[in-house]
Protein backbone atom coordinates (compact mmCIF):
# COMPACT_ATOMS: atom_id res chain seq x y z
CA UNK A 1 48.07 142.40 97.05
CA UNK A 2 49.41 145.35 94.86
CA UNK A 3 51.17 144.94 91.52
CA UNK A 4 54.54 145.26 93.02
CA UNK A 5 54.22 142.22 95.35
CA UNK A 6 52.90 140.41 92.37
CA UNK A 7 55.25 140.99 90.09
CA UNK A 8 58.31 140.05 92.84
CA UNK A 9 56.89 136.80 94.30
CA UNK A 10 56.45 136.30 90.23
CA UNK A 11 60.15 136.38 89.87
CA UNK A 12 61.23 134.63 92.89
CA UNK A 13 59.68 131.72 91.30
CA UNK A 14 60.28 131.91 87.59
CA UNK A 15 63.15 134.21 86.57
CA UNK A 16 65.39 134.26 89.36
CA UNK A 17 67.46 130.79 88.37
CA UNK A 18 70.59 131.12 87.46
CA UNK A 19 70.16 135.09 86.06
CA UNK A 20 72.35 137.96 87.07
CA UNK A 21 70.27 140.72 85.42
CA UNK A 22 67.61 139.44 87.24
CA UNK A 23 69.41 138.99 90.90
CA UNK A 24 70.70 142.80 90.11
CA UNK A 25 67.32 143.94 88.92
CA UNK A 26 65.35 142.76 91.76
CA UNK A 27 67.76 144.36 94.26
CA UNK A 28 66.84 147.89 92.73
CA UNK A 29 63.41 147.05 93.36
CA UNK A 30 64.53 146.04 96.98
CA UNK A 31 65.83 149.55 97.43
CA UNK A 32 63.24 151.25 95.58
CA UNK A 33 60.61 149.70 97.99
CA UNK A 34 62.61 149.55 101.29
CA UNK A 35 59.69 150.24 103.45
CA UNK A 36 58.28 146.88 102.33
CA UNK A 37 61.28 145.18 103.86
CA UNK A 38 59.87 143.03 106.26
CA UNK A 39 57.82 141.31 102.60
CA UNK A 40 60.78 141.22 100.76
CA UNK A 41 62.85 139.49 103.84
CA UNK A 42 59.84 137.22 104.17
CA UNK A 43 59.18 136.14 100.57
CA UNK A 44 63.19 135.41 100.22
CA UNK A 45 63.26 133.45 103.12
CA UNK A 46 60.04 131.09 101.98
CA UNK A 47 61.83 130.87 98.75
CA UNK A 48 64.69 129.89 100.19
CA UNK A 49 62.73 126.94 102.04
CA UNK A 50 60.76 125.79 99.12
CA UNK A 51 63.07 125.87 96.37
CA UNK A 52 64.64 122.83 94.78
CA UNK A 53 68.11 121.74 95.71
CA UNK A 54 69.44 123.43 92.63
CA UNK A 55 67.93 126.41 92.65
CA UNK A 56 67.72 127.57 96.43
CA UNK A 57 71.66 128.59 95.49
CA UNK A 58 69.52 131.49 93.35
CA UNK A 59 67.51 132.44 96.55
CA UNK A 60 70.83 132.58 98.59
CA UNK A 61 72.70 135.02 96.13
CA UNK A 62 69.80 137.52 96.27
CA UNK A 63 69.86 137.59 99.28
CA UNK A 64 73.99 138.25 99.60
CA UNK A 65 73.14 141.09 96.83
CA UNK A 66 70.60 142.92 99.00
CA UNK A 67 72.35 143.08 102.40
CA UNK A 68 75.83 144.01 100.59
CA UNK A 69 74.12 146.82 98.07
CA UNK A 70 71.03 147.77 100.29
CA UNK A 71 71.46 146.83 104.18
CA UNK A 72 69.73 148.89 106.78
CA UNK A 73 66.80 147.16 107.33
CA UNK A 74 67.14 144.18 105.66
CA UNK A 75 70.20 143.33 107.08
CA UNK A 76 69.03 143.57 110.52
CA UNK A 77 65.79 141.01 109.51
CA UNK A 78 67.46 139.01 107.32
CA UNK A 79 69.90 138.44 110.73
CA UNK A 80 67.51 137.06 112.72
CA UNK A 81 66.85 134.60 109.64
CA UNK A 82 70.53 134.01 108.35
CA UNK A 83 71.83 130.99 111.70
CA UNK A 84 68.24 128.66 111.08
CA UNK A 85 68.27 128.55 107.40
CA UNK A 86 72.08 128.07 107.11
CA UNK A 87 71.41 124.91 109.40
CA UNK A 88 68.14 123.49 107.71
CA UNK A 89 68.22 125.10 103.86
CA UNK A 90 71.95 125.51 102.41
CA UNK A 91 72.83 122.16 101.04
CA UNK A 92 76.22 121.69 99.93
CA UNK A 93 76.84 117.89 99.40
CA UNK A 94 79.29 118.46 96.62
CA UNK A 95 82.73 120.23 97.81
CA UNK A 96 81.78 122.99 94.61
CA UNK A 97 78.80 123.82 96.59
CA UNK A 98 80.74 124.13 100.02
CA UNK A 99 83.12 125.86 98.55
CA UNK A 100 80.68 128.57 97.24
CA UNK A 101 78.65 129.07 99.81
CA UNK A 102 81.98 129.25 103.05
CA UNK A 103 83.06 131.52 100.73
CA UNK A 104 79.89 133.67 100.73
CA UNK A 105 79.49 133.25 104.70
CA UNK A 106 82.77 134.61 105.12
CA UNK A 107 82.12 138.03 103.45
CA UNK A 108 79.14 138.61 105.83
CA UNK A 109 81.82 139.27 108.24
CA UNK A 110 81.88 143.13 107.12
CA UNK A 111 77.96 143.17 107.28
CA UNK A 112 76.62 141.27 110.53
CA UNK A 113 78.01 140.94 113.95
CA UNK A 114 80.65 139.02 114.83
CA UNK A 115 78.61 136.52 117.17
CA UNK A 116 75.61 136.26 114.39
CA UNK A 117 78.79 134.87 111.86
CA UNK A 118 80.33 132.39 114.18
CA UNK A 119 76.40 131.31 115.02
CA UNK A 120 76.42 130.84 111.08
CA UNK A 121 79.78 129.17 110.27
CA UNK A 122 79.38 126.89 113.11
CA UNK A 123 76.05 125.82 111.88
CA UNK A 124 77.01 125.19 108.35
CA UNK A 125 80.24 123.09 109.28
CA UNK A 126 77.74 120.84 111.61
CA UNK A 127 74.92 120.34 108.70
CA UNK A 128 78.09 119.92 106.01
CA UNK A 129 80.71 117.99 108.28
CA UNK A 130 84.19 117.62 105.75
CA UNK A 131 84.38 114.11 104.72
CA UNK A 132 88.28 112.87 106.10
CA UNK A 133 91.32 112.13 104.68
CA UNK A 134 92.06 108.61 104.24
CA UNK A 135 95.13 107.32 105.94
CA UNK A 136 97.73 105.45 104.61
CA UNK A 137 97.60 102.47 106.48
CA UNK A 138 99.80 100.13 104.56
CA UNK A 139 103.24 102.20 105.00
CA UNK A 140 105.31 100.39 107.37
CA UNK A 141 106.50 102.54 110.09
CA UNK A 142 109.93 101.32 111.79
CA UNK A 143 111.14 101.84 114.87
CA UNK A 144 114.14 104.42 115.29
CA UNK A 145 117.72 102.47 115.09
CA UNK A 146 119.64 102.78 118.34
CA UNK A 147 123.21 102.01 119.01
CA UNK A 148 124.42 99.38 121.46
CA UNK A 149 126.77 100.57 124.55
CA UNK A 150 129.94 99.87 124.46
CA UNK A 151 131.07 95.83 124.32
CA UNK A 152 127.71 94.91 123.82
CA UNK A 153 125.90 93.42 120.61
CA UNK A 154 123.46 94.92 118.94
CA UNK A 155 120.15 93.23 119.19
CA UNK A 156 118.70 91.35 116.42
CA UNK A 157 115.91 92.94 114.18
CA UNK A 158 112.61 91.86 115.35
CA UNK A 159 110.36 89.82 112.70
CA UNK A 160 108.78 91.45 110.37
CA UNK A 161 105.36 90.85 109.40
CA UNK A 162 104.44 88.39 106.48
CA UNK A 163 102.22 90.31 104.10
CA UNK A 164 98.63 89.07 104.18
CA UNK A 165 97.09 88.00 100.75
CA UNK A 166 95.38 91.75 100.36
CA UNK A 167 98.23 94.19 101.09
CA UNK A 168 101.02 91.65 98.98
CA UNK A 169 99.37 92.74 95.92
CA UNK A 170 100.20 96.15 95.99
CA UNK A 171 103.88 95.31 96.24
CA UNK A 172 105.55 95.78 92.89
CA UNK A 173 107.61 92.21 91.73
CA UNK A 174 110.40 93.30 88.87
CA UNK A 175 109.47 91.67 86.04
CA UNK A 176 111.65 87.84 85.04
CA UNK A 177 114.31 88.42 82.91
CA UNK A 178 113.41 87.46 79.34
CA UNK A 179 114.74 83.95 78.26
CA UNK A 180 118.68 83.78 76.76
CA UNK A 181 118.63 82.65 73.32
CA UNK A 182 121.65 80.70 71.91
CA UNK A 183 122.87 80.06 68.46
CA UNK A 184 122.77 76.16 68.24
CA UNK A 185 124.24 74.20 65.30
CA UNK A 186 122.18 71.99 63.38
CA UNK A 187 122.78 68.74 64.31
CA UNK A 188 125.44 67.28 61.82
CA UNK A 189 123.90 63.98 59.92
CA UNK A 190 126.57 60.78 59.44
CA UNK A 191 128.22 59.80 56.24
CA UNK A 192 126.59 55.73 55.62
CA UNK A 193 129.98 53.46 55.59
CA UNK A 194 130.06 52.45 51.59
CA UNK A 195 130.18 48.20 51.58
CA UNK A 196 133.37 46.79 51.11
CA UNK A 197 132.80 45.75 47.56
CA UNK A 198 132.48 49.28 46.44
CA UNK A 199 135.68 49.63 48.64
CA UNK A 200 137.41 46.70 46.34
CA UNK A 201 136.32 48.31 43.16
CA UNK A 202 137.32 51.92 43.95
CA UNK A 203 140.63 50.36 45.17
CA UNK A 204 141.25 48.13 41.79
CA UNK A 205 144.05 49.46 38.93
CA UNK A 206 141.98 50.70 35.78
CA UNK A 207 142.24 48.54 32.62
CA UNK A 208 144.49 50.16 30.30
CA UNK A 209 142.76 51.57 26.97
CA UNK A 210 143.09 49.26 23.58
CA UNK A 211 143.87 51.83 20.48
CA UNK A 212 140.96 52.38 18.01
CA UNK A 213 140.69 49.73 15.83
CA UNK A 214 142.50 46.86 17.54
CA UNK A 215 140.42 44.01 18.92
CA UNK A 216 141.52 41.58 22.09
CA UNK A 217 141.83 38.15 20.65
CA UNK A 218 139.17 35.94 21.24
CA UNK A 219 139.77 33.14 23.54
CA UNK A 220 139.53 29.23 22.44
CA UNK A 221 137.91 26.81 24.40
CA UNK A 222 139.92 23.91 25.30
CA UNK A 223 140.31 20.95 22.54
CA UNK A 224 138.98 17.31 23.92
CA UNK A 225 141.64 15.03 24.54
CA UNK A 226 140.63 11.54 22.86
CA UNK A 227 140.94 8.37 25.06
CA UNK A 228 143.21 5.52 23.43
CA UNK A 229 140.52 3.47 23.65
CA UNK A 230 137.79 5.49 21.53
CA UNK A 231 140.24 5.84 19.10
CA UNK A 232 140.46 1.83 18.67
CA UNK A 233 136.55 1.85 18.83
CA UNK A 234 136.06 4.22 16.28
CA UNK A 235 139.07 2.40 13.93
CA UNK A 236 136.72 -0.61 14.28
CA UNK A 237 133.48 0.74 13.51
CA UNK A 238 135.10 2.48 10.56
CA UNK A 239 136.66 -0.94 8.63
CA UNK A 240 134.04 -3.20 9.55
């Protein structure tokens, strides 16, 4: 193996990730060596198998650069390549990844034949099916209103549903209405009934007020009233 083929399969494997310079570099040395198409297209396409998830998105943009910038040959062999390895080696399990690579199928439409694209895009929406929608399923669809004929009533509504345990959750309840607060007296505490002695004495005249200096007269007890008798006793006791 010469230098050249060396030095490529060498870059494939280390310098191709995620490097622009490189991708562009690498398709000058496409078109400088054209006549070694069929090992380019070859040592791509193994790449393309054997890379890691993450970096087989490398592989893939080479190989975009060189059929846009070079073509000729290596369009017409990467073709026969292009519907197998879209199937088997283009994973896209993240809609960023999906997105890039529809988006780089669709280009090829200037480059390949119309029949080789559809063979493509059909093969990477089977190996990447789109993951569906999910469906409302807990809107309530009612049946269109219709009126009555003439003289006749209208028919009454038909039952609805009671919402099952799961679903009633997801119905919105308005908040309760915060608690009214009221301004409420203190209760008022009774006034004790004074007795009726205290009534009596609040209810008595006031004793008038005695100048200074003049004194109530002091009040005699009674004098004894002597007996006739003990008056003739004592008589006799005092002669005899």
């Amino acid at each position: 193996m010469d230098n050249f083929r060396q030095q490529f399969l060498l870059q494939l494997e280390t310098q191709l990730a995620g490097n622009r310079a490189v991708i562009t570099q690498m398709t000058e040395v496409a078109q400088k060596h054209h006549t070694d198409f069929a090992f380019i297209v070859e040592a791509i396409v193994n790449r393309i198998k054997t890379a890691p998830y993450e970096k087989k998105i490398h592989a893939w943009y080479l190989t975009d650069s060189i059929v846009k910038k070079v073509g000729g040959n290596f369009s017409a062999e990467f073709e026969r390549h292009l519907p197998s390895l879209v199937l088997t080696c283009m994973p896209a399990h993240d809609a960023v990844m999906r997105e890039r690579y529809n988006k780089m199928i669709n280009t090829w439409k200037a480059i390949f034949t119309f029949n080789t694209v559809e063979t493509i895009l059909n093969n990477f929406k089977q190996s990447h099916p789109e993951v569906p929608q999910p469906q409302a399923s807990s809107v309530l669809h009612h049946p269109p209103v219709t009126a009555p004929p003439p003289g006749q009533l209208p028919p009454p509504p038909p039952p609805q549903p009671f919402p099952s345990s799961s679903s009633s959750s997801s119905v919105l309840h308005p908040p309760p209405p915060p608690p009214t607060t009221t301004n409420v007296p203190p209760p008022s505490i009774p006034t004790p009934t004074p007795p009726a002695a205290n009534i009596l004495a609040s209810q008595a005249p006031a004793l008038p007020t005695l100048p200074k200096g003049i004194a109530l007269p002091q009040r005699q007890p009674p004098k004894a009233h002597k007996n006739k008798n003990n008056k003739e006793e004592e008589d006799k006791i005092g002669g005899g």
